[in-house]
PDB file of N, CA and C in Angstrom:
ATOM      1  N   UNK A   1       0.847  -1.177   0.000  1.00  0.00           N
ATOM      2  CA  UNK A   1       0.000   0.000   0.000  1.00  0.00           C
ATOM      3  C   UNK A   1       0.894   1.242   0.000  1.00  0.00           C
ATOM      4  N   UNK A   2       0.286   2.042  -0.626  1.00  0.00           N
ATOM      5  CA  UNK A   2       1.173   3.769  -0.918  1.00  0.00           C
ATOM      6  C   UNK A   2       1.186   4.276   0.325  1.00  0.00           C
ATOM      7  N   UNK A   3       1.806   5.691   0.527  1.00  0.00           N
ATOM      8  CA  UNK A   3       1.664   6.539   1.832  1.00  0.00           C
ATOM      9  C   UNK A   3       0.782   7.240   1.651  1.00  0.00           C
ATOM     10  N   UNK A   4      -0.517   7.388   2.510  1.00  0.00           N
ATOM     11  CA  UNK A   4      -1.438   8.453   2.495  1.00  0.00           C
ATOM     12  C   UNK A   4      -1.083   9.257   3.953  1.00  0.00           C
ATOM     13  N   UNK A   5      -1.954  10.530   3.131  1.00  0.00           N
ATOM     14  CA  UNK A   5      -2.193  11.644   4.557  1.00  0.00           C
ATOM     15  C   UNK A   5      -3.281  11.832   5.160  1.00  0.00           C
ATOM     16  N   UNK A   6      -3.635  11.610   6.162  1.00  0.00           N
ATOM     17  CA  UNK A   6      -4.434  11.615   6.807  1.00  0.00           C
ATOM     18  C   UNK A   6      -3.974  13.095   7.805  1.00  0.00           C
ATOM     19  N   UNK A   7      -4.961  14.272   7.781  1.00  0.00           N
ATOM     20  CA  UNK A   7      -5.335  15.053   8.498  1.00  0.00           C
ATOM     21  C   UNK A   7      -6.190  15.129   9.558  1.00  0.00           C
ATOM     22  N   UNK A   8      -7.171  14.774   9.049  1.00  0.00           N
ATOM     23  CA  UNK A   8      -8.827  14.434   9.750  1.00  0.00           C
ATOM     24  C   UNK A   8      -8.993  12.756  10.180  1.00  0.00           C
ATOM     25  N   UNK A   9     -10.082  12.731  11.115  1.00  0.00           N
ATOM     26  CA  UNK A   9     -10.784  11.485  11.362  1.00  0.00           C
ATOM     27  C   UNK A   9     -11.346  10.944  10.313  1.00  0.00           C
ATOM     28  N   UNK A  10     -12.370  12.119   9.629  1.00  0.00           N
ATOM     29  CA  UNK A  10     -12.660  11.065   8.244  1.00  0.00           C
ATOM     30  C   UNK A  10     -11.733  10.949   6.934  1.00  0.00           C
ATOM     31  N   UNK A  11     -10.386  11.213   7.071  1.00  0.00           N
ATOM     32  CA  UNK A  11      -9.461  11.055   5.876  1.00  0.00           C
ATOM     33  C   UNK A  11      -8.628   9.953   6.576  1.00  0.00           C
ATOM     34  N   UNK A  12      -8.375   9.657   7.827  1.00  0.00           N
ATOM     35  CA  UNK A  12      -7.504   8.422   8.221  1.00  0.00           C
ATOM     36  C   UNK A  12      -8.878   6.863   8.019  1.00  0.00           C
ATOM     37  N   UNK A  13     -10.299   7.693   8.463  1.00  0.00           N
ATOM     38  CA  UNK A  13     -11.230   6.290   8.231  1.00  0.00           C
ATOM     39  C   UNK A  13     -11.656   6.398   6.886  1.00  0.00           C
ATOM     40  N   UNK A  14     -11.344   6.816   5.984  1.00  0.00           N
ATOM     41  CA  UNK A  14     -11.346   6.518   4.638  1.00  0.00           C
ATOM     42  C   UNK A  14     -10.081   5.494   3.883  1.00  0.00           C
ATOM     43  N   UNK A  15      -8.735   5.838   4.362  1.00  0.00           N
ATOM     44  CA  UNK A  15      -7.810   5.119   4.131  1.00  0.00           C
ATOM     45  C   UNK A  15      -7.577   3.508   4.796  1.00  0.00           C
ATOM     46  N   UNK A  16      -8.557   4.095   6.117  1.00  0.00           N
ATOM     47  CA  UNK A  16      -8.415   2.280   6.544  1.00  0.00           C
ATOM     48  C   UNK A  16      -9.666   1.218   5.567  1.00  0.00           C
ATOM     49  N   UNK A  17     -10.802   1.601   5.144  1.00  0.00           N
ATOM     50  CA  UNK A  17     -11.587   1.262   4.514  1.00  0.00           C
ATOM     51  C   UNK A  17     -11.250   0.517   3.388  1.00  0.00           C
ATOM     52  N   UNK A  18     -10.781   1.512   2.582  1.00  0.00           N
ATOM     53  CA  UNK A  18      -9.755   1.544   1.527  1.00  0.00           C
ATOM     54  C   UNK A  18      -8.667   0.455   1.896  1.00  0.00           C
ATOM     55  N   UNK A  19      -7.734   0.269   2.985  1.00  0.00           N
ATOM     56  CA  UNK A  19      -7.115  -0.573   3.128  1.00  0.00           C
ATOM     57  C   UNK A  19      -7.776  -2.014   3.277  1.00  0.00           C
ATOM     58  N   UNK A  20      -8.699  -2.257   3.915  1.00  0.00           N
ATOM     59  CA  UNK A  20      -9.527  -3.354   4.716  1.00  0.00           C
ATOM     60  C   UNK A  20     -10.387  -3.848   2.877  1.00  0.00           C
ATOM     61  N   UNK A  21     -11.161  -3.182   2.370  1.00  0.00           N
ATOM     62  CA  UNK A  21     -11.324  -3.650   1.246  1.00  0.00           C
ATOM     63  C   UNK A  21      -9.770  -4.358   0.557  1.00  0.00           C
ATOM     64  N   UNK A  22      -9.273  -3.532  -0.359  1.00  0.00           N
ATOM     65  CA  UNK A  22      -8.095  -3.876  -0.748  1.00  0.00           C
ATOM     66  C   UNK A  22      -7.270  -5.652  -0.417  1.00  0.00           C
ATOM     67  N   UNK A  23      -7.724  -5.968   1.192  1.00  0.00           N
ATOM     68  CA  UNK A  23      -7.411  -6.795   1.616  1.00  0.00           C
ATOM     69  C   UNK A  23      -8.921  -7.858   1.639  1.00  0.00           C
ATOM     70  N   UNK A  24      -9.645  -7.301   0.920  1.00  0.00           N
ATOM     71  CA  UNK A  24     -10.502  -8.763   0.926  1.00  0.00           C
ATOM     72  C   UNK A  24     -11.085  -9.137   2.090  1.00  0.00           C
ATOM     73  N   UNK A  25     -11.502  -8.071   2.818  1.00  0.00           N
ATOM     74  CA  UNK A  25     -12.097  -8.371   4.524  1.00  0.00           C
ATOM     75  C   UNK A  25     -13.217  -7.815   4.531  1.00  0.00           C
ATOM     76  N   UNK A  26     -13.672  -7.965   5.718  1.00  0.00           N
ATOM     77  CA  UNK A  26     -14.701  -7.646   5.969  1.00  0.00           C
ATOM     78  C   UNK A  26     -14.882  -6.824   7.592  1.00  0.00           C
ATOM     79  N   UNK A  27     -15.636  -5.751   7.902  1.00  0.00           N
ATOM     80  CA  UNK A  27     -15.614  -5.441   9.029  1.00  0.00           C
ATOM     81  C   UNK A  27     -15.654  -6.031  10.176  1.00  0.00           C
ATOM     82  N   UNK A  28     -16.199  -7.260  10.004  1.00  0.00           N
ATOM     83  CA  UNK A  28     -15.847  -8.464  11.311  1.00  0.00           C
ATOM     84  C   UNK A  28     -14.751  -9.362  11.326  1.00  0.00           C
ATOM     85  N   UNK A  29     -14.177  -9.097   9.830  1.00  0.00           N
ATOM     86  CA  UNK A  29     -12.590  -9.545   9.940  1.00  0.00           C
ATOM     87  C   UNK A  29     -11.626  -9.042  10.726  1.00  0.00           C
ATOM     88  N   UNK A  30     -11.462  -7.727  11.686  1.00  0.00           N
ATOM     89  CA  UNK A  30     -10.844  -7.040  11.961  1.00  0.00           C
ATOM     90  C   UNK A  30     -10.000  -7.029  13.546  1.00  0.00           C
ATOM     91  N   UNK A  31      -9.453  -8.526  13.286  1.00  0.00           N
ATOM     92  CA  UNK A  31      -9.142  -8.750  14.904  1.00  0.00           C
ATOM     93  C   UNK A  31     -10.448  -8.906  15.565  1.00  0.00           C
ATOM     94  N   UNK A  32      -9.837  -8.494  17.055  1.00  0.00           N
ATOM     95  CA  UNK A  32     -10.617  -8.397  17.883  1.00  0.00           C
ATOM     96  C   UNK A  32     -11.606  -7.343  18.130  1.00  0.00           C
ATOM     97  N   UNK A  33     -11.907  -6.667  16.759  1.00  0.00           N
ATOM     98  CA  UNK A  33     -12.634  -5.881  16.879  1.00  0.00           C
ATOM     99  C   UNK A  33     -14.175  -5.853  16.372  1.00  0.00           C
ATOM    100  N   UNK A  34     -14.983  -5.177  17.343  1.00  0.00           N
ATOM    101  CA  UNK A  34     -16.573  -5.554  16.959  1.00  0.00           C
ATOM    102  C   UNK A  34     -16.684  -4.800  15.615  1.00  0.00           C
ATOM    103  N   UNK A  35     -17.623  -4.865  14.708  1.00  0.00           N
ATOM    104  CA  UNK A  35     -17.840  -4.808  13.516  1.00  0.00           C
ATOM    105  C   UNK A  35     -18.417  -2.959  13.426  1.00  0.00           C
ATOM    106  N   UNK A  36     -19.330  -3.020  14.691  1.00  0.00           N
ATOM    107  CA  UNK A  36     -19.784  -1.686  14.774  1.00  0.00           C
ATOM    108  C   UNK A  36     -18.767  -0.645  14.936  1.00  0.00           C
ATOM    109  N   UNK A  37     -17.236  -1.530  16.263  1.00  0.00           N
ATOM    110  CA  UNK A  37     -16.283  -0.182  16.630  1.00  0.00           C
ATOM    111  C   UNK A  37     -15.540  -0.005  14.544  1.00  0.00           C
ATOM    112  N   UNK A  38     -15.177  -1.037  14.290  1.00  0.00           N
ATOM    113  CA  UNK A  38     -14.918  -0.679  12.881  1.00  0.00           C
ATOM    114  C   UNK A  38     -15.340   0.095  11.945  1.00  0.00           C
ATOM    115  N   UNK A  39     -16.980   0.259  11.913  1.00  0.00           N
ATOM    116  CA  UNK A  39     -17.975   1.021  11.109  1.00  0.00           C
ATOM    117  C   UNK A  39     -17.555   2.677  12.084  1.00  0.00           C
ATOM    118  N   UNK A  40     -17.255   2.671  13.293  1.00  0.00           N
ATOM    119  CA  UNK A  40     -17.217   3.880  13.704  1.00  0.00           C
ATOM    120  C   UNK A  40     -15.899   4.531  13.167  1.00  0.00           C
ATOM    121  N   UNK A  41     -15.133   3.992  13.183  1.00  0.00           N
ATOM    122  CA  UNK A  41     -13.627   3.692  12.784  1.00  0.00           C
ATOM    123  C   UNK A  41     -13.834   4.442  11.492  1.00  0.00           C
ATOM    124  N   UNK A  42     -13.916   3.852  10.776  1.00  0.00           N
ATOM    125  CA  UNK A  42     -13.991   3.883   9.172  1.00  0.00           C
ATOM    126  C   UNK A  42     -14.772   5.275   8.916  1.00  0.00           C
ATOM    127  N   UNK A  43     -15.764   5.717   9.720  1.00  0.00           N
ATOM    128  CA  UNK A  43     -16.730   7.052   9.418  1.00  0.00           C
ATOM    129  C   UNK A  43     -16.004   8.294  10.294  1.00  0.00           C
ATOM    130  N   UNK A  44     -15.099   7.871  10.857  1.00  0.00           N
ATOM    131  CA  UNK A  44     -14.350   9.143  10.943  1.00  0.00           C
ATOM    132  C   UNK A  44     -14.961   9.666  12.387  1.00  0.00           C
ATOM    133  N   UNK A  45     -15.674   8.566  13.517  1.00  0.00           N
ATOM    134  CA  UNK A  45     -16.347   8.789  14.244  1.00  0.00           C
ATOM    135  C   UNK A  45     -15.390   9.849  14.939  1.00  0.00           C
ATOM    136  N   UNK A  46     -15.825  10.573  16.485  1.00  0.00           N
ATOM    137  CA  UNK A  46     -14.223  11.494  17.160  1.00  0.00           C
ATOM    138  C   UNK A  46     -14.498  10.212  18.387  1.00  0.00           C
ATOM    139  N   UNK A  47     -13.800  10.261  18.676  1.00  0.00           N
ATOM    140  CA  UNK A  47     -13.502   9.784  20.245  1.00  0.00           C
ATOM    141  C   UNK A  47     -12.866   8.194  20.478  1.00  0.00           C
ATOM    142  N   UNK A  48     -12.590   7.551  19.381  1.00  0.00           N
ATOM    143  CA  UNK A  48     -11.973   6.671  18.881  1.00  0.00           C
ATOM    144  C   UNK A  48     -10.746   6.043  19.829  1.00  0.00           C
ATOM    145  N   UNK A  49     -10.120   5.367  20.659  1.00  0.00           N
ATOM    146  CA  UNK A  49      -9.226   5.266  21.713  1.00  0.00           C
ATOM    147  C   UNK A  49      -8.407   5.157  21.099  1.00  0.00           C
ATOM    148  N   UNK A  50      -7.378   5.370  21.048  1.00  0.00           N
ATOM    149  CA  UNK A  50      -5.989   4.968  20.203  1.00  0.00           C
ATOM    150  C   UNK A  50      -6.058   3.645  20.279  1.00  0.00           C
ATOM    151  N   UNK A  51      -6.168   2.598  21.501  1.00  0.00           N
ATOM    152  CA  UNK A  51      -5.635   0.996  21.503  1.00  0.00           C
ATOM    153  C   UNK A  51      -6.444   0.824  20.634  1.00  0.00           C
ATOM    154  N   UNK A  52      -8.120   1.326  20.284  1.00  0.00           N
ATOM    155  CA  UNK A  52      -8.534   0.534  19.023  1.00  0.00           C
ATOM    156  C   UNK A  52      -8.351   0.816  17.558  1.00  0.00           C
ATOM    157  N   UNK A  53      -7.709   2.288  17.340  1.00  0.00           N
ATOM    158  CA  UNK A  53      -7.209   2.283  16.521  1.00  0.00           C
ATOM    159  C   UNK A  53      -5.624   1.478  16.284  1.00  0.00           C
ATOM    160  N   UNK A  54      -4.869   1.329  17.035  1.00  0.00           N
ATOM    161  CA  UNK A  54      -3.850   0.489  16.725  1.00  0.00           C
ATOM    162  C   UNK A  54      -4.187  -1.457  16.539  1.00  0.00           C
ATOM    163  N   UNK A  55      -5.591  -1.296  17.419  1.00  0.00           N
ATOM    164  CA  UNK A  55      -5.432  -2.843  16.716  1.00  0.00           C
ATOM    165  C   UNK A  55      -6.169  -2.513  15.312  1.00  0.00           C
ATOM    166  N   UNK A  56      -7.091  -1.898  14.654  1.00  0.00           N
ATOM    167  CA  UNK A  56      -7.149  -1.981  13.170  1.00  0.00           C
ATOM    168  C   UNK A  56      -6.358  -1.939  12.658  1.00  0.00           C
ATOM    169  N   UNK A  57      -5.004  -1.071  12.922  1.00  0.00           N
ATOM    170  CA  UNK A  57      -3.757  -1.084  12.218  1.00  0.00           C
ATOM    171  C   UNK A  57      -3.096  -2.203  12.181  1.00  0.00           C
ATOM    172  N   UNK A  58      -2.757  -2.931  13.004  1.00  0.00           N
ATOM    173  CA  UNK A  58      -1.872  -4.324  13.056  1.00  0.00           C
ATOM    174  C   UNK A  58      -2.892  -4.911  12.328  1.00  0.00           C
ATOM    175  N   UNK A  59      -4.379  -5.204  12.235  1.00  0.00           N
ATOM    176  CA  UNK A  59      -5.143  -5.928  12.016  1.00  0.00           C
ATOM    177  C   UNK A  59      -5.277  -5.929  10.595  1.00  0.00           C
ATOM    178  N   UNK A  60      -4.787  -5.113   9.733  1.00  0.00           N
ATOM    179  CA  UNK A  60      -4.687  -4.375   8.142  1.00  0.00           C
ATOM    180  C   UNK A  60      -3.078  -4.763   7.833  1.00  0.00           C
ATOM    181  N   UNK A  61      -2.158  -4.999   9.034  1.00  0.00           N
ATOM    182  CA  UNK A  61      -1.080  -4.852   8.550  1.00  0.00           C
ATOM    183  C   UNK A  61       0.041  -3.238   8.439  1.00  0.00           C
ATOM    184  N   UNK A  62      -0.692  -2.424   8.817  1.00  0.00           N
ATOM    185  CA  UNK A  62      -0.657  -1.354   8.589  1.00  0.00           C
ATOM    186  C   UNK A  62       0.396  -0.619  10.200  1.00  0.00           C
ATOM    187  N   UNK A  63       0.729   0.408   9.928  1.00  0.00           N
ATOM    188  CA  UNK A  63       1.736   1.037  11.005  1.00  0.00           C
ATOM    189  C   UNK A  63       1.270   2.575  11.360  1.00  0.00           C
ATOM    190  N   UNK A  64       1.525   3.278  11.851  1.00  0.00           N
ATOM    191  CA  UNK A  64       1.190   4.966  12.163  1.00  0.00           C
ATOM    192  C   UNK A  64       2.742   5.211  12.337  1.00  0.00           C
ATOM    193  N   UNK A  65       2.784   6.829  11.344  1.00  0.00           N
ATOM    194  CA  UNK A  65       3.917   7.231  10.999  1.00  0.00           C
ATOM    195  C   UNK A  65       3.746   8.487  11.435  1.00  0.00           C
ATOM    196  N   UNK A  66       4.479   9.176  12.302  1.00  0.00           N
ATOM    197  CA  UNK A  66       4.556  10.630  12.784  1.00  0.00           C
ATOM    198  C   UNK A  66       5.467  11.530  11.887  1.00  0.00           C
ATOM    199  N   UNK A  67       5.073  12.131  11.604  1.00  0.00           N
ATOM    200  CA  UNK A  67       6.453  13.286  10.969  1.00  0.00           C
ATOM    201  C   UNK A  67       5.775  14.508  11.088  1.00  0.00           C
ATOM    202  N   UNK A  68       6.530  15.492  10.641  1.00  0.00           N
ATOM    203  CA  UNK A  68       6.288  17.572  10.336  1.00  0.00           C
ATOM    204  C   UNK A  68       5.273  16.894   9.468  1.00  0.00           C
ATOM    205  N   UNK A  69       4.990  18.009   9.956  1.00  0.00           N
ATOM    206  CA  UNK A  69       3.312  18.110   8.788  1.00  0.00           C
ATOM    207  C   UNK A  69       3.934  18.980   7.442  1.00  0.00           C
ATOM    208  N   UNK A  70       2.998  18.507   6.327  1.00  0.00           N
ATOM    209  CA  UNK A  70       3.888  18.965   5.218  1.00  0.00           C
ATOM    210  C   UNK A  70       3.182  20.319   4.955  1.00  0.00           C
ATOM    211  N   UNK A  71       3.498  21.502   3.785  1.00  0.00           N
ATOM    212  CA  UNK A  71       2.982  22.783   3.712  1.00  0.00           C
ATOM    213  C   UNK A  71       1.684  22.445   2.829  1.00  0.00           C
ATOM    214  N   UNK A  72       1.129  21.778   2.259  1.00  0.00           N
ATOM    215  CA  UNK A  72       0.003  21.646   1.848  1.00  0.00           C
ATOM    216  C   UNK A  72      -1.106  21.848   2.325  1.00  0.00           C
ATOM    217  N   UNK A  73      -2.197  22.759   1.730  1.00  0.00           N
ATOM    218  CA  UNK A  73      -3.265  22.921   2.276  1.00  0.00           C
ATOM    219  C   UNK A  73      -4.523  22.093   2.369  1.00  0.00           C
ATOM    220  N   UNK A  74      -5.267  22.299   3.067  1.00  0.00           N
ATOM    221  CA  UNK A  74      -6.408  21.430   3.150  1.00  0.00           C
ATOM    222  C   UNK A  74      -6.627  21.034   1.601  1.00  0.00           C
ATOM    223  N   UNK A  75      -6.996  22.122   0.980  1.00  0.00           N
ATOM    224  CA  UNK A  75      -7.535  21.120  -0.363  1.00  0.00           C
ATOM    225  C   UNK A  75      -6.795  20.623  -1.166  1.00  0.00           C
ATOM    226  N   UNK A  76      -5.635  20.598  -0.880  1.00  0.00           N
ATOM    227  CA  UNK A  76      -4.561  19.840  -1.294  1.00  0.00           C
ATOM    228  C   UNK A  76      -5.313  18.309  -0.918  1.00  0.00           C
ATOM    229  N   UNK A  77      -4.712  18.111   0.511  1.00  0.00           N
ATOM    230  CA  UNK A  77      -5.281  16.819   0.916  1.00  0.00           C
ATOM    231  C   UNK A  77      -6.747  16.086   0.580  1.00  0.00           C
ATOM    232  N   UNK A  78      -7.581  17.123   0.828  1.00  0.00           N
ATOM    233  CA  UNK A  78      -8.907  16.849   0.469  1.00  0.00           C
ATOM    234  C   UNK A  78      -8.849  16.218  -1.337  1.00  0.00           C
ATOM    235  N   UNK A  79      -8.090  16.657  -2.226  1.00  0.00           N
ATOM    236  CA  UNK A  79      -8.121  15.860  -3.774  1.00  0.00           C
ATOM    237  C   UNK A  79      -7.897  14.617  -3.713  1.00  0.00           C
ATOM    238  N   UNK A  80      -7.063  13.813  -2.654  1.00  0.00           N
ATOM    239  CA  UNK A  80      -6.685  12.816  -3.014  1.00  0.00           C
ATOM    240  C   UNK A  80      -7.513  11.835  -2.548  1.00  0.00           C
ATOM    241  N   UNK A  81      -8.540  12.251  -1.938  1.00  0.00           N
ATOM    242  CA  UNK A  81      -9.413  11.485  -1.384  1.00  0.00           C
ATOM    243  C   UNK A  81     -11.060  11.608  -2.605  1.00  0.00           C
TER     244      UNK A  81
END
């Protein structure tokens, strides 16, 4: 999978979606995770705990990458989605 940017809640639960399809799953495929916290996940719900976002990540295969934020503006990011 490419590097995306995720700014927002609903641009990181668009990319996991996107990832989780891609992989031929299904929202109850997702570890130990209930199907609904996934659907919240994926819609960009707010209040999201980090531990359950890191198990969708291991659960996709997937990692969280910190860096400087780059100079691009919102609708920069917003096109690629």
């Amino acid at each position: 999978m490419t590097q995306h940017i995720a700014r927002t809640e609903k641009q990181l639960g668009a990319i996991l979606r996107r990832a989780r399809k891609q992989a031929s799953l299904t929202q109850s495929d997702l570890g130990n995770l209930r199907q609904g916290t996934v659907s919240r996940l994926e819609a960009g719900a707010p209040a999201i705990q980090l531990r359950t976002l890191m198990e969708a990540l291991a659960a996709l295969n997937l990692e969280l990458v910190v860096r400087t934020r780059s100079k691009a503006d919102a609708t920069d990011i917003e096109s690629l989605f």
